[in-house]
PDB file of N, CA and C in Angstrom:
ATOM      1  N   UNK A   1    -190.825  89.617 121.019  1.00  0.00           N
ATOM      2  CA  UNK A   1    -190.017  88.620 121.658  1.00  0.00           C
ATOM      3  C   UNK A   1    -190.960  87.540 122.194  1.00  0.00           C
ATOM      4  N   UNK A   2    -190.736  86.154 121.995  1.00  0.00           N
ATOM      5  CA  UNK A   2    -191.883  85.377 122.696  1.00  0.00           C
ATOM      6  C   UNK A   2    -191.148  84.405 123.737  1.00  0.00           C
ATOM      7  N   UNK A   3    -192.020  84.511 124.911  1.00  0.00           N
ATOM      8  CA  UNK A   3    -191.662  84.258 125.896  1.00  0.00           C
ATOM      9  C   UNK A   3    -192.254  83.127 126.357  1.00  0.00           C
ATOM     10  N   UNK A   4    -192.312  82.182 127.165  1.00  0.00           N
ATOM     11  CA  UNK A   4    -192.816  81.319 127.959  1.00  0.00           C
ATOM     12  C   UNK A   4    -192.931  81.159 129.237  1.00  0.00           C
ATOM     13  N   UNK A   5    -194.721  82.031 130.156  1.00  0.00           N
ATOM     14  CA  UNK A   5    -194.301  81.944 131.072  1.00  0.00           C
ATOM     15  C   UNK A   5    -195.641  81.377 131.934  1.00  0.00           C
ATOM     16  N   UNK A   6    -195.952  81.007 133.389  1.00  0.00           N
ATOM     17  CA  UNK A   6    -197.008  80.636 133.616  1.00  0.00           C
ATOM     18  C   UNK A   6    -197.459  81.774 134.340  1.00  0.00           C
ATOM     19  N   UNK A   7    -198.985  82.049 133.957  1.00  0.00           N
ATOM     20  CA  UNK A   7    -199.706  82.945 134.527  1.00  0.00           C
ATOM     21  C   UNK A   7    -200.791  82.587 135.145  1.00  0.00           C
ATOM     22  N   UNK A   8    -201.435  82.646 136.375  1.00  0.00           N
ATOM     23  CA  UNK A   8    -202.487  82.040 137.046  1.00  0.00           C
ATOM     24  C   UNK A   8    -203.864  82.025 136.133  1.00  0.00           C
ATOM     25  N   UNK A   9    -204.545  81.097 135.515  1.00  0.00           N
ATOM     26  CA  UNK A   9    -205.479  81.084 134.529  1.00  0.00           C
ATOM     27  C   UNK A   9    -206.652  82.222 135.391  1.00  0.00           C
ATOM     28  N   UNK A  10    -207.136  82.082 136.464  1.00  0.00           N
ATOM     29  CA  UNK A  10    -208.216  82.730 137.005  1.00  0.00           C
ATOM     30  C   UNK A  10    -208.154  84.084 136.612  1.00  0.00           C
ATOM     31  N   UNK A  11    -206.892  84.537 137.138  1.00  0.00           N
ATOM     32  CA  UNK A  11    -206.052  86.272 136.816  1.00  0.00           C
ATOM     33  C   UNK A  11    -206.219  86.195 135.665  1.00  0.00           C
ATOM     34  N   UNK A  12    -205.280  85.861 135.195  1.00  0.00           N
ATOM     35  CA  UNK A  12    -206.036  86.193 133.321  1.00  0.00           C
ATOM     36  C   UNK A  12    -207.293  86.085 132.922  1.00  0.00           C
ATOM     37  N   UNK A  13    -208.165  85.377 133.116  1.00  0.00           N
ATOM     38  CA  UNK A  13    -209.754  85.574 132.739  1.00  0.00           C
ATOM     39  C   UNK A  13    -210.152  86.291 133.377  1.00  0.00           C
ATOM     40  N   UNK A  14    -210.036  86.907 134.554  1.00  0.00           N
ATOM     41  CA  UNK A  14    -210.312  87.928 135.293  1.00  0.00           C
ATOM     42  C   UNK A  14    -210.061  89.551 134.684  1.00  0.00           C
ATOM     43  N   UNK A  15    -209.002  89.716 134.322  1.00  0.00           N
ATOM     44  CA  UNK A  15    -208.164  90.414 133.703  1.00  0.00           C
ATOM     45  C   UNK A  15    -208.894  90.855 132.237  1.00  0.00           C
ATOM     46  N   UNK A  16    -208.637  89.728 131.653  1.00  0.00           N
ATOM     47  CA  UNK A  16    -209.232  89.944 130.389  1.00  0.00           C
ATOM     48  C   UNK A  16    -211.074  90.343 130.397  1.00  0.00           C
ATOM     49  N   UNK A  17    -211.899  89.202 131.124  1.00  0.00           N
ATOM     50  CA  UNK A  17    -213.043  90.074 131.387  1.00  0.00           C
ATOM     51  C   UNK A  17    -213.398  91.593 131.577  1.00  0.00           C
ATOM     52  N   UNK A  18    -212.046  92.100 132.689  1.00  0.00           N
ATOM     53  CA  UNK A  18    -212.581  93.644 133.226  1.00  0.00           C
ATOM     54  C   UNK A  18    -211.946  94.515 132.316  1.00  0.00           C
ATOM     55  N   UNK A  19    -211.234  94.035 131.596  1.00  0.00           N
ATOM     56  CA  UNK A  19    -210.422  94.800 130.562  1.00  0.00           C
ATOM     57  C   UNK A  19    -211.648  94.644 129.150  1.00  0.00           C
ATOM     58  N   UNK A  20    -211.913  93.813 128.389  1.00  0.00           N
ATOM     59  CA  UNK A  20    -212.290  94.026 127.289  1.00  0.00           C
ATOM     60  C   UNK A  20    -211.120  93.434 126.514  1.00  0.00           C
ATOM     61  N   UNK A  21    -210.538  92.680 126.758  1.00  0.00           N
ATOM     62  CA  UNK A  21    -209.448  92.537 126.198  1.00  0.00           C
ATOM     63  C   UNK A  21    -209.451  91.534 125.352  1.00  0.00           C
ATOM     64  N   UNK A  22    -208.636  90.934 123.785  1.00  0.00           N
ATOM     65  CA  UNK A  22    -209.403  89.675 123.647  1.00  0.00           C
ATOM     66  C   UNK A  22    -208.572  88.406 123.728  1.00  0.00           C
ATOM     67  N   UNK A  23    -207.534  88.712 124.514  1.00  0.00           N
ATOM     68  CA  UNK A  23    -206.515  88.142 124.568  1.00  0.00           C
ATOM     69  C   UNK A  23    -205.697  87.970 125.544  1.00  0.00           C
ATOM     70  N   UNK A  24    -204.993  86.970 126.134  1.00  0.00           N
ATOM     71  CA  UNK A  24    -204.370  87.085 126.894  1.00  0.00           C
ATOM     72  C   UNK A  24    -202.657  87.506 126.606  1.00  0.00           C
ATOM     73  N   UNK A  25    -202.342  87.575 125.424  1.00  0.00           N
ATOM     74  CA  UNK A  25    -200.975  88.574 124.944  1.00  0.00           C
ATOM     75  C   UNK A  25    -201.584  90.002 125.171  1.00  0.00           C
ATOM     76  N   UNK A  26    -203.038  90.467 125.185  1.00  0.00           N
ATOM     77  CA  UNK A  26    -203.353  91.687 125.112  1.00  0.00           C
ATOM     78  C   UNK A  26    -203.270  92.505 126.614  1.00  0.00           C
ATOM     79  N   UNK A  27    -203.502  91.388 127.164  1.00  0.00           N
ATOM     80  CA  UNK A  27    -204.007  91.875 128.818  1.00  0.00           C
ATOM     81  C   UNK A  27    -202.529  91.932 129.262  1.00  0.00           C
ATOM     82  N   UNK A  28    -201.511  90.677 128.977  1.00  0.00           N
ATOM     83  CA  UNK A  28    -200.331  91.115 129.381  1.00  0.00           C
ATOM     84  C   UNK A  28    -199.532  92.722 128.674  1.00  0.00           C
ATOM     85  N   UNK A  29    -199.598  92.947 127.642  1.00  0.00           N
ATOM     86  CA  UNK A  29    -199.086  93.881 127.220  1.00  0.00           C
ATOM     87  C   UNK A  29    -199.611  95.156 127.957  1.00  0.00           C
ATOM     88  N   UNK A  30    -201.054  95.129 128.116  1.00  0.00           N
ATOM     89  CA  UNK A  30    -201.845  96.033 128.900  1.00  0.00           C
ATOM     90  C   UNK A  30    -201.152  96.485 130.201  1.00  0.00           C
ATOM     91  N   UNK A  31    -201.254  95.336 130.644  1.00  0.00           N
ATOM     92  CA  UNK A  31    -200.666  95.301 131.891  1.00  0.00           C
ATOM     93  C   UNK A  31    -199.048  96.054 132.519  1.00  0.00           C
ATOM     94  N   UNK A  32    -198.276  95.481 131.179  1.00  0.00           N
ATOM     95  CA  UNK A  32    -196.772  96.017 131.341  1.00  0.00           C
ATOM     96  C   UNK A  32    -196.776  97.490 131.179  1.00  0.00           C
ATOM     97  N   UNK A  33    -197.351  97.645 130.422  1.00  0.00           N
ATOM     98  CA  UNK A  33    -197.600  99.417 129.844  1.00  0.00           C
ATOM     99  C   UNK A  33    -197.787  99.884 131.356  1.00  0.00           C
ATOM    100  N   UNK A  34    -199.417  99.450 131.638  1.00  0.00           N
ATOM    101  CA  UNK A  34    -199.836 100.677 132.669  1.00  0.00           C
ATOM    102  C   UNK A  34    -198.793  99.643 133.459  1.00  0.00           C
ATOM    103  N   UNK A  35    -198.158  99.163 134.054  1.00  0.00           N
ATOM    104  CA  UNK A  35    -197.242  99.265 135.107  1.00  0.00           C
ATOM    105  C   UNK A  35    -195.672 100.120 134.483  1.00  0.00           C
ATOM    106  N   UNK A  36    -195.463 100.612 133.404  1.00  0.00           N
ATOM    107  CA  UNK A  36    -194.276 101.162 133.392  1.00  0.00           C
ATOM    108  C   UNK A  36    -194.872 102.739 133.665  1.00  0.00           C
ATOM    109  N   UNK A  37    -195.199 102.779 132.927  1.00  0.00           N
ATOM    110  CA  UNK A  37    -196.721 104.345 133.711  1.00  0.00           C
ATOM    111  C   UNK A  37    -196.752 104.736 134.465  1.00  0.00           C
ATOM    112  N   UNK A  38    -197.082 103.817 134.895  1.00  0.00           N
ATOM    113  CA  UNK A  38    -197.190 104.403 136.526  1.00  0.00           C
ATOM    114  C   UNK A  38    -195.710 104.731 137.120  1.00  0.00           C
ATOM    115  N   UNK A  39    -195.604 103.870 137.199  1.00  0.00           N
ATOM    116  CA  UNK A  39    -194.302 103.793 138.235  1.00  0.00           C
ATOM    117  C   UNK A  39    -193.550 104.943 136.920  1.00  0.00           C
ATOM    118  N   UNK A  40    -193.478 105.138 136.225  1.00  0.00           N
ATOM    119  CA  UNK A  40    -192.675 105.936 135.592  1.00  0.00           C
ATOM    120  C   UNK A  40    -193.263 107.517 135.974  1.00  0.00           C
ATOM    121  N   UNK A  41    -194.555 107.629 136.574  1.00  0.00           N
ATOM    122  CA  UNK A  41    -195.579 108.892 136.926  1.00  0.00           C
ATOM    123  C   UNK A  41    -194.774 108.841 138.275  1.00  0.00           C
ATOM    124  N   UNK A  42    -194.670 107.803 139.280  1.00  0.00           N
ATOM    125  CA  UNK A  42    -194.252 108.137 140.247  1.00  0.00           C
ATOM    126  C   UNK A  42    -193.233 108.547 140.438  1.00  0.00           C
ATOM    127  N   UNK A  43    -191.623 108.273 139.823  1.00  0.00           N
ATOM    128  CA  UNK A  43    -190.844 108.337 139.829  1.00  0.00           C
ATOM    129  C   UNK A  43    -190.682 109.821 139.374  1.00  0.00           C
ATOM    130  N   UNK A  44    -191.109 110.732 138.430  1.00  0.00           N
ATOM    131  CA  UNK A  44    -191.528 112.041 138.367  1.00  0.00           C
ATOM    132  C   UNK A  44    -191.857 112.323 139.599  1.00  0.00           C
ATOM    133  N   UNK A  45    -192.776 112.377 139.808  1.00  0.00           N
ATOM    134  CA  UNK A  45    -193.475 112.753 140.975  1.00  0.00           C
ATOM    135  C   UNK A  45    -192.363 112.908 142.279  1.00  0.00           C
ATOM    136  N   UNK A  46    -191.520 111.745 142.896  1.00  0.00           N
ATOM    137  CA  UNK A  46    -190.536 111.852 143.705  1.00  0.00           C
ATOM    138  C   UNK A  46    -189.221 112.456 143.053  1.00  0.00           C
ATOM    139  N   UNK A  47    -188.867 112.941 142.037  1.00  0.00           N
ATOM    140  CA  UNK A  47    -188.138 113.644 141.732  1.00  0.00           C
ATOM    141  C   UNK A  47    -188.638 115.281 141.903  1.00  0.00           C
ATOM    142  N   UNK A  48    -190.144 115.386 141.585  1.00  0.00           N
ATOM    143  CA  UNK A  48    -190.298 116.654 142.155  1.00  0.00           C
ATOM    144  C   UNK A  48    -190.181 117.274 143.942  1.00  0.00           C
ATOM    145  N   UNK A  49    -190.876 116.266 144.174  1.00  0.00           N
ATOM    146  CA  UNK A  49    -190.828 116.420 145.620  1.00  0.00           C
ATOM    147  C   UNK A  49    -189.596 117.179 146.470  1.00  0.00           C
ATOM    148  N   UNK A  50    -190.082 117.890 147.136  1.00  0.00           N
ATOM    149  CA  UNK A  50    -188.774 118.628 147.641  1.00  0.00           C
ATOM    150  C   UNK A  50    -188.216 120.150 146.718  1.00  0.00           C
ATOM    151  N   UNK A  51    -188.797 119.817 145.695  1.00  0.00           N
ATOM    152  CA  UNK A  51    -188.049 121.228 145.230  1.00  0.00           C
ATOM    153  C   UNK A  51    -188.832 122.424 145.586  1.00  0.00           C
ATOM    154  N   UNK A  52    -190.205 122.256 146.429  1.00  0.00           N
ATOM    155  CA  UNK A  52    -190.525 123.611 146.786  1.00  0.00           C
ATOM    156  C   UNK A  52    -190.819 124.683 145.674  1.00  0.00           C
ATOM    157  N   UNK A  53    -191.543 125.760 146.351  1.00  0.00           N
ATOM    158  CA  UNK A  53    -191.810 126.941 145.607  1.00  0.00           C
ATOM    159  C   UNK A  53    -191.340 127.848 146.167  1.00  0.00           C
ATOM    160  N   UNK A  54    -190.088 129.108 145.506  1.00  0.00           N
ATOM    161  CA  UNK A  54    -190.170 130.357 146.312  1.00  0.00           C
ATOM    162  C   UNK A  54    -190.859 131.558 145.858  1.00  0.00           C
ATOM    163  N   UNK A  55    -191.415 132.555 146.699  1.00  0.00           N
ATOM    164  CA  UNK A  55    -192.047 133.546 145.843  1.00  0.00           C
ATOM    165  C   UNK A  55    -193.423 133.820 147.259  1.00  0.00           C
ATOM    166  N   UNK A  56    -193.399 135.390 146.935  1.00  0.00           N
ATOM    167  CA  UNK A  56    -194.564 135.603 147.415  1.00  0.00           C
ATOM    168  C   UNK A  56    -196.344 135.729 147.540  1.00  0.00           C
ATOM    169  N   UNK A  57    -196.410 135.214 147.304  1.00  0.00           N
ATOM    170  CA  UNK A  57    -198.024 134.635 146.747  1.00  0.00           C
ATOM    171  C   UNK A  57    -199.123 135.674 146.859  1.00  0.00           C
ATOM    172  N   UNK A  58    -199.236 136.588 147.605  1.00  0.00           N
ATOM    173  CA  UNK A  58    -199.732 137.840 148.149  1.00  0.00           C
ATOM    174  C   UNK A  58    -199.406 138.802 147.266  1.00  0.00           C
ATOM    175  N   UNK A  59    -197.975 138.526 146.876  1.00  0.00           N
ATOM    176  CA  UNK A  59    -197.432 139.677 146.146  1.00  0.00           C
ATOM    177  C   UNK A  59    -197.913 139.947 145.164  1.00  0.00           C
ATOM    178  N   UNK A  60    -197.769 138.585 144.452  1.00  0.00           N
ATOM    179  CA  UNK A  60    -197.985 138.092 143.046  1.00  0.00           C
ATOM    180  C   UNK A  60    -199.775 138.392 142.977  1.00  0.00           C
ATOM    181  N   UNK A  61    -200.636 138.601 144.120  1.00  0.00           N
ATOM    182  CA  UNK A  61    -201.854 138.688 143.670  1.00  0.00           C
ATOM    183  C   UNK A  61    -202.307 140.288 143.801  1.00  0.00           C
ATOM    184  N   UNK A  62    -201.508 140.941 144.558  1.00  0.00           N
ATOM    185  CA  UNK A  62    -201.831 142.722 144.393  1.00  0.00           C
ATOM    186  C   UNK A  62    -201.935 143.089 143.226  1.00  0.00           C
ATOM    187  N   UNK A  63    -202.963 143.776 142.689  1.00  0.00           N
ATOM    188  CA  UNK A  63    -203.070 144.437 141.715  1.00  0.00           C
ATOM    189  C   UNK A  63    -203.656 143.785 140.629  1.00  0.00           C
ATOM    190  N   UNK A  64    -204.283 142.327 140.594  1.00  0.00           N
ATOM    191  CA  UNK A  64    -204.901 141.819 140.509  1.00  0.00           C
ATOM    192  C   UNK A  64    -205.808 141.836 140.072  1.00  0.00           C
ATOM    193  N   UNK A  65    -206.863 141.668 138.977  1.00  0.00           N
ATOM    194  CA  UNK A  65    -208.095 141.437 139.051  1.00  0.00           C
ATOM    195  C   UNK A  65    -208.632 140.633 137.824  1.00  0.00           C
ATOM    196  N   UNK A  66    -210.028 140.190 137.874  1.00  0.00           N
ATOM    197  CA  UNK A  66    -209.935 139.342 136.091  1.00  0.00           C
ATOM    198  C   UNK A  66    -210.403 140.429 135.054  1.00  0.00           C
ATOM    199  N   UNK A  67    -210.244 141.816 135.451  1.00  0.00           N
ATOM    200  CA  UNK A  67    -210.462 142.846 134.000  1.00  0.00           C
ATOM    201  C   UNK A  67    -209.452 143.070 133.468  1.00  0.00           C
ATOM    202  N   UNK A  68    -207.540 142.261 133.894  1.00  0.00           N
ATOM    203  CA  UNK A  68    -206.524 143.054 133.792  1.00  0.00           C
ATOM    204  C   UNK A  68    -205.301 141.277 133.501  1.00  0.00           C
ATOM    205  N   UNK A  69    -204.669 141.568 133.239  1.00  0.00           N
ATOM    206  CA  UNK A  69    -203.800 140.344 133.046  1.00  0.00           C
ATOM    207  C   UNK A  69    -202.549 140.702 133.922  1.00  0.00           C
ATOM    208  N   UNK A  70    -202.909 141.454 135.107  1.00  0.00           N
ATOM    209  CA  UNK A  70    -202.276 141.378 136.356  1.00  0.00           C
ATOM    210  C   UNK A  70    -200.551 141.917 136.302  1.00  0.00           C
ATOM    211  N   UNK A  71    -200.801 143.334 135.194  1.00  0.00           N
ATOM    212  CA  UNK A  71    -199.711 143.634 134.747  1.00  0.00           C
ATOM    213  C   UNK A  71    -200.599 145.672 135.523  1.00  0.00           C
ATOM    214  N   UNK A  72    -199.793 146.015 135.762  1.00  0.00           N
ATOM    215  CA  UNK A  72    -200.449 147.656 135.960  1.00  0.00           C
ATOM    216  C   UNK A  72    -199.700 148.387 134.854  1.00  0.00           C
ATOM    217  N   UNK A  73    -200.991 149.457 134.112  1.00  0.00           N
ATOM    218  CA  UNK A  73    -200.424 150.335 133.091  1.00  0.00           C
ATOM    219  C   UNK A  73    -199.165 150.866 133.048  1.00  0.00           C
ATOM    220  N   UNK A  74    -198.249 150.825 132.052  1.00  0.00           N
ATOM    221  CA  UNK A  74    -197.017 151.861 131.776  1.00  0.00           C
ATOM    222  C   UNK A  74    -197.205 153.294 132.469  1.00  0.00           C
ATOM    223  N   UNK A  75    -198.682 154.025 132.329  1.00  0.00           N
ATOM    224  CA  UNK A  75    -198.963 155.284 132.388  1.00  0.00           C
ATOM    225  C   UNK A  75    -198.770 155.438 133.952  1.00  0.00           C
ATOM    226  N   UNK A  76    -199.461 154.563 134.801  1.00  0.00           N
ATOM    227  CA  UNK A  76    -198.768 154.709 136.318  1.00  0.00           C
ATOM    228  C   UNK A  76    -198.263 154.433 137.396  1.00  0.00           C
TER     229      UNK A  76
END
């Protein structure tokens, strides 16, 4: 889609310098990505929030050890 828009020249050479970028369609595209990213990481992130863990953590580590895959033999 081509668009027409003004972007502060400094920011973009700025941009494009720390990026490697060779373009200024590149740095914008760059740009949109890692901002949907993110905010798309965060938005995960606050959807987890709150759901907690239940379970006993102690429990889950009795019997334990790294010679065993934390299962005790059938036999006892």
């Amino acid at each position: 889609m081509r668009t027409n828009i003004e972007i502060d020249d400094a920011l973009i050479a700025e941009a494009m310098e720390l990026s490697g970028l060779p373009t200024k369609k590149a740095v914008v595209e760059k740009a949109l990505q890692d901002f949907v990213s993110h905010h798309s990481r965060k938005k995960a992130w606050e959807e987890l929030r709150g759901m907690g863990w239940e379970g006993d953590l102690d429990a889950m580590r009795r019997g334990w050890s790294p010679d065993t895959d934390g299962h005790k033999d059938a036999a006892e």
